[in-house]
PDB file of N, CA and C in Angstrom:
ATOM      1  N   UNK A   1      -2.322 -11.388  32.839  1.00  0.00           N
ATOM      2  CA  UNK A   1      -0.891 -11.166  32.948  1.00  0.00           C
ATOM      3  C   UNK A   1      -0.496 -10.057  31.971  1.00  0.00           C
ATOM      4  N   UNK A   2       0.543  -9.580  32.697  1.00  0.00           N
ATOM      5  CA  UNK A   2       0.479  -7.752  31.473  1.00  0.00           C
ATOM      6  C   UNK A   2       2.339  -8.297  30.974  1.00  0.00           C
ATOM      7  N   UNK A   3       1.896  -8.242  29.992  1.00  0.00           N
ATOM      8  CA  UNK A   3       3.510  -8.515  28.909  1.00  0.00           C
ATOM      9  C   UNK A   3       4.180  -6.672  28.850  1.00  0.00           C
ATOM     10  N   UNK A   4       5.375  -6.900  28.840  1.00  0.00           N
ATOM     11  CA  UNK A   4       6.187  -5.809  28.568  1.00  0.00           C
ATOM     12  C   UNK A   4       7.189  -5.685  27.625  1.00  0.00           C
ATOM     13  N   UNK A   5       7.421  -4.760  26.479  1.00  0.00           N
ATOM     14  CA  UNK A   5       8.170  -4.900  25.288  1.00  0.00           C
ATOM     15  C   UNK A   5       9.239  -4.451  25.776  1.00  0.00           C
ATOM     16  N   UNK A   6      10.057  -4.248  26.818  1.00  0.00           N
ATOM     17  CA  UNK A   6      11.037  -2.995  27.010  1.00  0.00           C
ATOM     18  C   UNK A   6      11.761  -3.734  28.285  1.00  0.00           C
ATOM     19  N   UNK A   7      13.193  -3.435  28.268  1.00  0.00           N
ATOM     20  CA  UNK A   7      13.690  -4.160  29.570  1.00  0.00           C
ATOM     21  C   UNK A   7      13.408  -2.771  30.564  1.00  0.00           C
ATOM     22  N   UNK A   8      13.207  -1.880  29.954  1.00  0.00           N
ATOM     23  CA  UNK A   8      13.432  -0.613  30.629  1.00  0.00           C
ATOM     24  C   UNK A   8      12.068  -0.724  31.657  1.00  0.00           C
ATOM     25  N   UNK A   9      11.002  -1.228  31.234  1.00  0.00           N
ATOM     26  CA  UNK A   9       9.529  -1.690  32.408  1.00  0.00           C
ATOM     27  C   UNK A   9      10.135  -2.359  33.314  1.00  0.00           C
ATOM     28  N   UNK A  10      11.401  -3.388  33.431  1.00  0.00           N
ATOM     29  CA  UNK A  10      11.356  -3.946  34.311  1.00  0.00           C
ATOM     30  C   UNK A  10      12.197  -2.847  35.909  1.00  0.00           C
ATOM     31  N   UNK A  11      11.279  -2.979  37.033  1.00  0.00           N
ATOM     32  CA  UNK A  11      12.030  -1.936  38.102  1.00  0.00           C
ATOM     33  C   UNK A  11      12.851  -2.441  38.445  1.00  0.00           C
ATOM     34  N   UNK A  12      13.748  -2.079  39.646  1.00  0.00           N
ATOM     35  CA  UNK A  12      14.934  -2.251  40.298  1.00  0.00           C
ATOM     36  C   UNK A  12      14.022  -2.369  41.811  1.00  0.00           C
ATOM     37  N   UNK A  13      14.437  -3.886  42.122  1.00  0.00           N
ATOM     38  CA  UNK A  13      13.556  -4.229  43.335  1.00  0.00           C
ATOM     39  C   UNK A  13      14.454  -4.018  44.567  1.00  0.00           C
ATOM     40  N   UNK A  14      14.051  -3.885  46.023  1.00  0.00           N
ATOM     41  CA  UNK A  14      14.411  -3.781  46.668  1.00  0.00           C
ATOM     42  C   UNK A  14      14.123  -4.964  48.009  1.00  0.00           C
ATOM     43  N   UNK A  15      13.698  -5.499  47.256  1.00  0.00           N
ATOM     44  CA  UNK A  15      13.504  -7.127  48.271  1.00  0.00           C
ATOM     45  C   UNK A  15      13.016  -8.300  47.035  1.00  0.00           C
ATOM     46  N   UNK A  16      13.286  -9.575  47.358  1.00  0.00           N
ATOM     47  CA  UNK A  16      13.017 -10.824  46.741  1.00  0.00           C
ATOM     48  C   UNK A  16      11.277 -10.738  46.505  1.00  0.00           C
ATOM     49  N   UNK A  17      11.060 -10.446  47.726  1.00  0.00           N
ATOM     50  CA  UNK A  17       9.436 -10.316  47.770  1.00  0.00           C
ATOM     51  C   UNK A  17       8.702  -9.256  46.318  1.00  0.00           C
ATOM     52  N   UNK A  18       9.267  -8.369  46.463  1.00  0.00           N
ATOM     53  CA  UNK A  18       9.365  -7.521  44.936  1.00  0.00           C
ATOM     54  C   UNK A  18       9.598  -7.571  43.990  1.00  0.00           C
ATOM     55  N   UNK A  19      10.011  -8.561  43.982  1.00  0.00           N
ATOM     56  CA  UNK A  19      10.366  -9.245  42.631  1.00  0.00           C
ATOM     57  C   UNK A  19       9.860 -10.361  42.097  1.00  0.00           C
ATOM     58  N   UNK A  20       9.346 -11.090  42.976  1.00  0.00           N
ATOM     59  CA  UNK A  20       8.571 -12.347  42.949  1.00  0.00           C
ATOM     60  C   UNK A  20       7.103 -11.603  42.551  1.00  0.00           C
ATOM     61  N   UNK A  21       6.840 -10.674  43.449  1.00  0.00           N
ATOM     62  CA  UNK A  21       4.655 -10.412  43.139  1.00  0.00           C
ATOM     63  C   UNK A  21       5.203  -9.341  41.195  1.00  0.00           C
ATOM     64  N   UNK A  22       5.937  -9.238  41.438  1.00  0.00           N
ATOM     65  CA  UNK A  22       6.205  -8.566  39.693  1.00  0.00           C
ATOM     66  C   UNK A  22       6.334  -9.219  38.825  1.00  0.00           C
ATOM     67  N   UNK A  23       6.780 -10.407  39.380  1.00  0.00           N
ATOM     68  CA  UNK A  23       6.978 -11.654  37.704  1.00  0.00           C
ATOM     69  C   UNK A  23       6.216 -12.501  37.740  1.00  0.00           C
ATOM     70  N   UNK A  24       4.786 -12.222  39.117  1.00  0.00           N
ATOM     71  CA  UNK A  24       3.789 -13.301  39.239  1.00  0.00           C
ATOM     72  C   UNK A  24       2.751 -12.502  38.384  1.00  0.00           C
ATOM     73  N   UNK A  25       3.053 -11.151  38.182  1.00  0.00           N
ATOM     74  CA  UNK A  25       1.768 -10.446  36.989  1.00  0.00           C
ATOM     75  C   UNK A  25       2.359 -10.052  35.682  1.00  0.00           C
ATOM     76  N   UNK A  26       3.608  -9.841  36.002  1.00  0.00           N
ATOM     77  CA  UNK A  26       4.258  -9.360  34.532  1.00  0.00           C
ATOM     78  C   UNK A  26       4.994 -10.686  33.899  1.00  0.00           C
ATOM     79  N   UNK A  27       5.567 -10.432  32.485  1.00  0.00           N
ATOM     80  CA  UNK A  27       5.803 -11.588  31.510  1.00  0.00           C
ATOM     81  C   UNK A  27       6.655 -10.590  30.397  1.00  0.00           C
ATOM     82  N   UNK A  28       7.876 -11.162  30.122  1.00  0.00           N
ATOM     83  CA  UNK A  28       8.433 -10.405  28.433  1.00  0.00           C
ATOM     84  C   UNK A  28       7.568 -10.746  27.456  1.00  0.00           C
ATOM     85  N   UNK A  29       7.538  -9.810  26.672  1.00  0.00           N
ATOM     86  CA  UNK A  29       6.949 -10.351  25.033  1.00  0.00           C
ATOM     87  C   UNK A  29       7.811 -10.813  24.531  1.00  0.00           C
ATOM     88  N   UNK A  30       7.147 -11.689  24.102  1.00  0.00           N
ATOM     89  CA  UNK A  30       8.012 -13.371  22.960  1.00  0.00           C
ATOM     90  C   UNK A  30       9.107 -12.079  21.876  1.00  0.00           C
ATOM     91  N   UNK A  31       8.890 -11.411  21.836  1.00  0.00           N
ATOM     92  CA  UNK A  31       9.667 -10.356  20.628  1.00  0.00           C
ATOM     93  C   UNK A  31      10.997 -10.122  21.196  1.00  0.00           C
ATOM     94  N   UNK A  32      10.828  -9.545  22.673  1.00  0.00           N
ATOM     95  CA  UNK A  32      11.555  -9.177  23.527  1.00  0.00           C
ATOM     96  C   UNK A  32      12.466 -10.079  24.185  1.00  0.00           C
ATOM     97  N   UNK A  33      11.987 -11.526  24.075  1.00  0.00           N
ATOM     98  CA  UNK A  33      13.036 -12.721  24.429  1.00  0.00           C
ATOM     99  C   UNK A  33      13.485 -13.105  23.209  1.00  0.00           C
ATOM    100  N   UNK A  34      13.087 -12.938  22.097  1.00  0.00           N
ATOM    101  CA  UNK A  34      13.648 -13.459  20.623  1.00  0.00           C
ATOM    102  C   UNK A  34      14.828 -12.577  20.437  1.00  0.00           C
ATOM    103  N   UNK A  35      14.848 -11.312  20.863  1.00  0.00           N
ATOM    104  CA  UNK A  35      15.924 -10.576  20.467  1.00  0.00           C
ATOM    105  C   UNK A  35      16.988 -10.311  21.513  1.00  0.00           C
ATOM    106  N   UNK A  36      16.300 -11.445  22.696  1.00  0.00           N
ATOM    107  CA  UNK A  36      17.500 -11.315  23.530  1.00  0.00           C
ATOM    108  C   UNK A  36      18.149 -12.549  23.676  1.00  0.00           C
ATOM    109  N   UNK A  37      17.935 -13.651  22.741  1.00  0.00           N
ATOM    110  CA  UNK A  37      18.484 -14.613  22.239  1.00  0.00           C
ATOM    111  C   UNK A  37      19.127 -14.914  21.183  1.00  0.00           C
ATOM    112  N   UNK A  38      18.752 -14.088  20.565  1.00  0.00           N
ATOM    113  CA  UNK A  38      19.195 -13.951  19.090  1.00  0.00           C
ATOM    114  C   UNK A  38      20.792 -14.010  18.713  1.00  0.00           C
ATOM    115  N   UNK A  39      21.463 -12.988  19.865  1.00  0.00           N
ATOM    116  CA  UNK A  39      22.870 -13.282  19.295  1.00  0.00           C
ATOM    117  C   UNK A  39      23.722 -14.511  20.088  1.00  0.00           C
ATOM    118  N   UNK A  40      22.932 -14.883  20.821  1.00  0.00           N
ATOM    119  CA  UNK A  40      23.906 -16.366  21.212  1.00  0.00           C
ATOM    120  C   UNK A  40      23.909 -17.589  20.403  1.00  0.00           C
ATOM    121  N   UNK A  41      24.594 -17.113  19.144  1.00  0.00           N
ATOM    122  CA  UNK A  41      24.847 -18.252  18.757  1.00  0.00           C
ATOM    123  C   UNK A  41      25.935 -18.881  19.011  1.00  0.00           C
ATOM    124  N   UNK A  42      27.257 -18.428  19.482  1.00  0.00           N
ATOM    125  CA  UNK A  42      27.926 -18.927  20.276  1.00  0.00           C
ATOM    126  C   UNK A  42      28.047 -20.670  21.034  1.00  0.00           C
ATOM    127  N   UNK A  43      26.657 -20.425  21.823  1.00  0.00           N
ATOM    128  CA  UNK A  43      26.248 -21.353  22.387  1.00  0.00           C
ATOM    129  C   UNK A  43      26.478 -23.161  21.576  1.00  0.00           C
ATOM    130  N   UNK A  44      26.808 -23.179  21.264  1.00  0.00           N
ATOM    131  CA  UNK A  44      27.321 -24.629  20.763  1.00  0.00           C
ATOM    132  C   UNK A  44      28.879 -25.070  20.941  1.00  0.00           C
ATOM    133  N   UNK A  45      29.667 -23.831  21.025  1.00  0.00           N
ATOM    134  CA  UNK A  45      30.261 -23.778  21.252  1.00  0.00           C
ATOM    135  C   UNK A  45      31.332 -23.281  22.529  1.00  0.00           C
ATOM    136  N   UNK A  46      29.914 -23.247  23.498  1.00  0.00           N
ATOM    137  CA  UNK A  46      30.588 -23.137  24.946  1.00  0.00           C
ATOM    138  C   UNK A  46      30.720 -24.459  25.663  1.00  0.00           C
ATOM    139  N   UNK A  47      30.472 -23.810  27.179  1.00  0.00           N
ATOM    140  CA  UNK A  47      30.958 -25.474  28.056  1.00  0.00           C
ATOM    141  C   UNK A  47      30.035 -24.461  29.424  1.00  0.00           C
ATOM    142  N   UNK A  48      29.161 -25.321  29.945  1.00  0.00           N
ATOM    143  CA  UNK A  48      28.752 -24.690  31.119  1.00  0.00           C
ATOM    144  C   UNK A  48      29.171 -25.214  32.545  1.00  0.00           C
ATOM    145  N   UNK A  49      29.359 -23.710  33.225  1.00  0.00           N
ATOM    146  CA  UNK A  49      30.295 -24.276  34.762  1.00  0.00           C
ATOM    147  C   UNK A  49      29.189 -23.699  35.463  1.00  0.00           C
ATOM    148  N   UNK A  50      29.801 -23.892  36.634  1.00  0.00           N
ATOM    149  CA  UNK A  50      28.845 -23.396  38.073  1.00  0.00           C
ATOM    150  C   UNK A  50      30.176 -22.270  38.890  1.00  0.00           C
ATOM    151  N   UNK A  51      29.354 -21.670  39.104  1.00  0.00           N
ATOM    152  CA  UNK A  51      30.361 -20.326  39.544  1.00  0.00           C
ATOM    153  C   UNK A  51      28.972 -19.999  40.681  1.00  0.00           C
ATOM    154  N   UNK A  52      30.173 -19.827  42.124  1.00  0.00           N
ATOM    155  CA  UNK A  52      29.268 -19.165  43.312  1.00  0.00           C
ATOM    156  C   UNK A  52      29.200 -18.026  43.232  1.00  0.00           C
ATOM    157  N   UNK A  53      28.201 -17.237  43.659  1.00  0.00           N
ATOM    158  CA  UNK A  53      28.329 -15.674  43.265  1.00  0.00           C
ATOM    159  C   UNK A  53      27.420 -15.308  44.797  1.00  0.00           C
ATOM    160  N   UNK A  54      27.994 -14.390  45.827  1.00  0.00           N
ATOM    161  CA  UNK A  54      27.347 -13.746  46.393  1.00  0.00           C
ATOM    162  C   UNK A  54      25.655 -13.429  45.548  1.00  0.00           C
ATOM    163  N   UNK A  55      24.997 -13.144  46.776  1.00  0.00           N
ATOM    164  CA  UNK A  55      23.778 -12.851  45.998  1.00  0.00           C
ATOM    165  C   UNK A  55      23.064 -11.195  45.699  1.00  0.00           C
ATOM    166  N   UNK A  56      23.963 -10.842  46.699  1.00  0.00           N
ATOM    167  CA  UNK A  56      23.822  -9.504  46.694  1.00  0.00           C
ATOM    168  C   UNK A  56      24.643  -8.908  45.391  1.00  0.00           C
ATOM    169  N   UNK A  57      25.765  -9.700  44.917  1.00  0.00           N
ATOM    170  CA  UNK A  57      26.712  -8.836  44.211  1.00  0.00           C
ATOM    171  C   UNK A  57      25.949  -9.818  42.698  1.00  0.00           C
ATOM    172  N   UNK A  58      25.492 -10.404  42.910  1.00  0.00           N
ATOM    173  CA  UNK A  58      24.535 -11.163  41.529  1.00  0.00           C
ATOM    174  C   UNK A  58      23.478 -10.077  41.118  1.00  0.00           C
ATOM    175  N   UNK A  59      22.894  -9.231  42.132  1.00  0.00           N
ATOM    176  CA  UNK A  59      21.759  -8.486  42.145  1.00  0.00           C
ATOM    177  C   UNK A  59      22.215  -7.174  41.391  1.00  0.00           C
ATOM    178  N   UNK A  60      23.053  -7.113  42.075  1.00  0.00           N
ATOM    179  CA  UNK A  60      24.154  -6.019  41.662  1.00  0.00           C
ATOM    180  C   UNK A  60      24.224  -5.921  40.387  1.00  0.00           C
ATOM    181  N   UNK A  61      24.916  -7.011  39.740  1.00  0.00           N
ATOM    182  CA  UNK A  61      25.318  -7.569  38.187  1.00  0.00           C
ATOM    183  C   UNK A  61      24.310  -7.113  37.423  1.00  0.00           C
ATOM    184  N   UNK A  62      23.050  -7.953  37.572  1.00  0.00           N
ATOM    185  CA  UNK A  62      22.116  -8.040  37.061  1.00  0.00           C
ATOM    186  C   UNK A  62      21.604  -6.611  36.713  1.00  0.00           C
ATOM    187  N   UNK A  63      21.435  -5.737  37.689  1.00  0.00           N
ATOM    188  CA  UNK A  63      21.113  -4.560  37.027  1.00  0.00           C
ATOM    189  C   UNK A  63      21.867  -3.812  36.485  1.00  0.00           C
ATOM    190  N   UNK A  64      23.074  -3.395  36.434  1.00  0.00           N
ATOM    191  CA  UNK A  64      23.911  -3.123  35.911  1.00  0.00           C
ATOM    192  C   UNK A  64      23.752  -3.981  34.239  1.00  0.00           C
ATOM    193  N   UNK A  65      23.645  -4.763  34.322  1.00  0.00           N
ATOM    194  CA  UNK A  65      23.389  -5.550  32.880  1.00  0.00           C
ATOM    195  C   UNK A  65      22.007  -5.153  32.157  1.00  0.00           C
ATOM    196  N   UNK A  66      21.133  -5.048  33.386  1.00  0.00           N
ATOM    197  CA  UNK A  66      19.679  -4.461  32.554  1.00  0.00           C
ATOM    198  C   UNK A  66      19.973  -2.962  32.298  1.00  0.00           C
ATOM    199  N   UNK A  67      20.220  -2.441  32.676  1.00  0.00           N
ATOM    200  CA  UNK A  67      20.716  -0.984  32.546  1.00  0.00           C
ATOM    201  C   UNK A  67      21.492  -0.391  31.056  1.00  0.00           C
ATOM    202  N   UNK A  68      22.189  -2.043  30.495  1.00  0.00           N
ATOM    203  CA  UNK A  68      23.089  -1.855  29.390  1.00  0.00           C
ATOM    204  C   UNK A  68      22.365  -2.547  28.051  1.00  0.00           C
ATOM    205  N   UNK A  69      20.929  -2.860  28.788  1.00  0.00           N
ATOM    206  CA  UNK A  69      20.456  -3.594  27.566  1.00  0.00           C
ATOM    207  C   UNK A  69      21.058  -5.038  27.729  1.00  0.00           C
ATOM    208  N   UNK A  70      21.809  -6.021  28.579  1.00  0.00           N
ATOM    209  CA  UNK A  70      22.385  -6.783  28.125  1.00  0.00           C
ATOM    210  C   UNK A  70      21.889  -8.047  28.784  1.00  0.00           C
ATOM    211  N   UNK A  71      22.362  -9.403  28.675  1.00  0.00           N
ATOM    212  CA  UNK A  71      22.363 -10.264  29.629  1.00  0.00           C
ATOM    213  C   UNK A  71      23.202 -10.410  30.532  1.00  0.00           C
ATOM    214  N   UNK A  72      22.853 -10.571  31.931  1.00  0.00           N
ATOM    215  CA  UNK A  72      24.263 -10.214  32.775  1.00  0.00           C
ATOM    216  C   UNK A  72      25.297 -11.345  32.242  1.00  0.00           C
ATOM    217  N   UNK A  73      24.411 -12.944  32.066  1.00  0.00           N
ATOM    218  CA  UNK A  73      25.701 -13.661  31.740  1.00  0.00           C
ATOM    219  C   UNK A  73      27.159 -13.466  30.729  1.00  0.00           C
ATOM    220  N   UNK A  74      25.873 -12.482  29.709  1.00  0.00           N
ATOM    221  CA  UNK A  74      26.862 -12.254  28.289  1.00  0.00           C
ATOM    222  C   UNK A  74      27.368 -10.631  29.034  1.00  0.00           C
ATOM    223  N   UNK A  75      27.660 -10.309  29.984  1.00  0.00           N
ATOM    224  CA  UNK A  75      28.078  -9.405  30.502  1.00  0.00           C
ATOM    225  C   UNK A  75      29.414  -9.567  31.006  1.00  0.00           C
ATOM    226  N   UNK A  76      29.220 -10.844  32.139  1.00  0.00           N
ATOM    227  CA  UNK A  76      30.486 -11.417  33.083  1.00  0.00           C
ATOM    228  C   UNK A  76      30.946 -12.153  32.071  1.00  0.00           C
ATOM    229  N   UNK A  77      30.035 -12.991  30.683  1.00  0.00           N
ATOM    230  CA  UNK A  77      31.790 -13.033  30.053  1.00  0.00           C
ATOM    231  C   UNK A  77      32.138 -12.089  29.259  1.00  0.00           C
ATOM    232  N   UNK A  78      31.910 -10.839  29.029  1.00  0.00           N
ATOM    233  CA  UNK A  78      32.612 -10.119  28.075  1.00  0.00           C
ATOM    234  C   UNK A  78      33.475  -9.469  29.479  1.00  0.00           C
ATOM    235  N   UNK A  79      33.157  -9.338  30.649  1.00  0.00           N
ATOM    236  CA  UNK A  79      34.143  -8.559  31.572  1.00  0.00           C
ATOM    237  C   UNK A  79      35.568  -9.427  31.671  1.00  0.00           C
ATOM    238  N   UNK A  80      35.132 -10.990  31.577  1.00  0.00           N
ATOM    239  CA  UNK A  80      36.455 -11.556  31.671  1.00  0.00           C
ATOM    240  C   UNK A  80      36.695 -11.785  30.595  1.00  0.00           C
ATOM    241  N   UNK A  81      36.516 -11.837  29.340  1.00  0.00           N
ATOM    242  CA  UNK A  81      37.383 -11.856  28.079  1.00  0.00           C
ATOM    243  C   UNK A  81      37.820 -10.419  27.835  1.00  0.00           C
ATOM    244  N   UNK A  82      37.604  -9.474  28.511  1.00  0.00           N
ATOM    245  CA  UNK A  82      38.523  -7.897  28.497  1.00  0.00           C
ATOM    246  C   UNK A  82      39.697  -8.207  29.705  1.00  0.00           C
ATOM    247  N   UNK A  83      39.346  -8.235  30.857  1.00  0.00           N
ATOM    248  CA  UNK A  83      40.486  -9.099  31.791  1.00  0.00           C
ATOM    249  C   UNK A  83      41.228 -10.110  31.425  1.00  0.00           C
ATOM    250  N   UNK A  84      41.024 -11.211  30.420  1.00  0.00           N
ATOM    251  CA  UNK A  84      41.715 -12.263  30.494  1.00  0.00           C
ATOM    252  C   UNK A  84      42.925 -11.257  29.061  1.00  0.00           C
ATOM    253  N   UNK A  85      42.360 -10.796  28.096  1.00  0.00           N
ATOM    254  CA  UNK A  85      43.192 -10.024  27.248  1.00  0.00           C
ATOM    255  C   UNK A  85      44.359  -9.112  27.981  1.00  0.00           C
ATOM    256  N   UNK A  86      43.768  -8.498  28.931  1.00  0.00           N
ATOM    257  CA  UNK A  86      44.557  -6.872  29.582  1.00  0.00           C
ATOM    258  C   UNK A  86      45.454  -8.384  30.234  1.00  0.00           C
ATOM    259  N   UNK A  87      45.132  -8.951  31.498  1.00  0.00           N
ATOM    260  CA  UNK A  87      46.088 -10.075  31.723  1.00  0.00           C
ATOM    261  C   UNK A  87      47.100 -10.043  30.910  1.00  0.00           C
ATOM    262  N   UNK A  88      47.072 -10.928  29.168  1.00  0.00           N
ATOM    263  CA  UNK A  88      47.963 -11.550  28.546  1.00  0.00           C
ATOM    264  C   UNK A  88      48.684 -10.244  27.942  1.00  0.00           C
ATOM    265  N   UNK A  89      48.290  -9.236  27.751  1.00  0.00           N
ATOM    266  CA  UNK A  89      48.796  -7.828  27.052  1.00  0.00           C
ATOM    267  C   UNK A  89      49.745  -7.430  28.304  1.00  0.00           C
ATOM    268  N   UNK A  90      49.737  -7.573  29.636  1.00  0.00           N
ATOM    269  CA  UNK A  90      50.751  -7.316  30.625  1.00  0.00           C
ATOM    270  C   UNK A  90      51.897  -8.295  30.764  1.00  0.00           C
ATOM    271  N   UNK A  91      51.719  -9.412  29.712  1.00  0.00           N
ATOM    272  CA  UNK A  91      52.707 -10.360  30.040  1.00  0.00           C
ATOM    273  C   UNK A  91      54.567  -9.852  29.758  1.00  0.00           C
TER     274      UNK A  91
END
């Protein structure tokens, strides 16, 4: 199995199938998940929901989030804690 230090190794697939035979040989380095955990400390202090998401527009997300270095989750909530602000700033 070939480990990769870089989100930037990971490609932009164009079918499920492509993505599946890529994460059946490739793997992050433990370094590379430590530092992409690292700033949620947060996490004790959330609440977890279930939110439906098209899957195409999840796919979407997702790279757009790898693209920024980020996690998409810690992505969609920083998009709605900028929306939920601009919201209350229009009140």
């Amino acid at each position: 199995m070939n480990a990769f230090s870089s989100w930037n190794d990971v490609p932009l697939f164009d079918s499920e199938q492509a993505e599946a035979a890529f994460w059946e040989e490739n793997r992050p380095d433990l370094r590379l998940l430590e530092s992409s955990v690292a700033g949620a400390s947060e996490g004790a202090e959330s609440v977890t929901i279930t939110l439906r998401i098209d899957p195409r527009m999840l796919a979407r997300i997702k790279r757009l989030a790898r693209s920024r270095y980020l996690n998409y989750q810690s992505m969609i909530k920083q998009w709605l804690s900028e929306r939920m602000e601009h919201e209350l700033r229009d009140r």
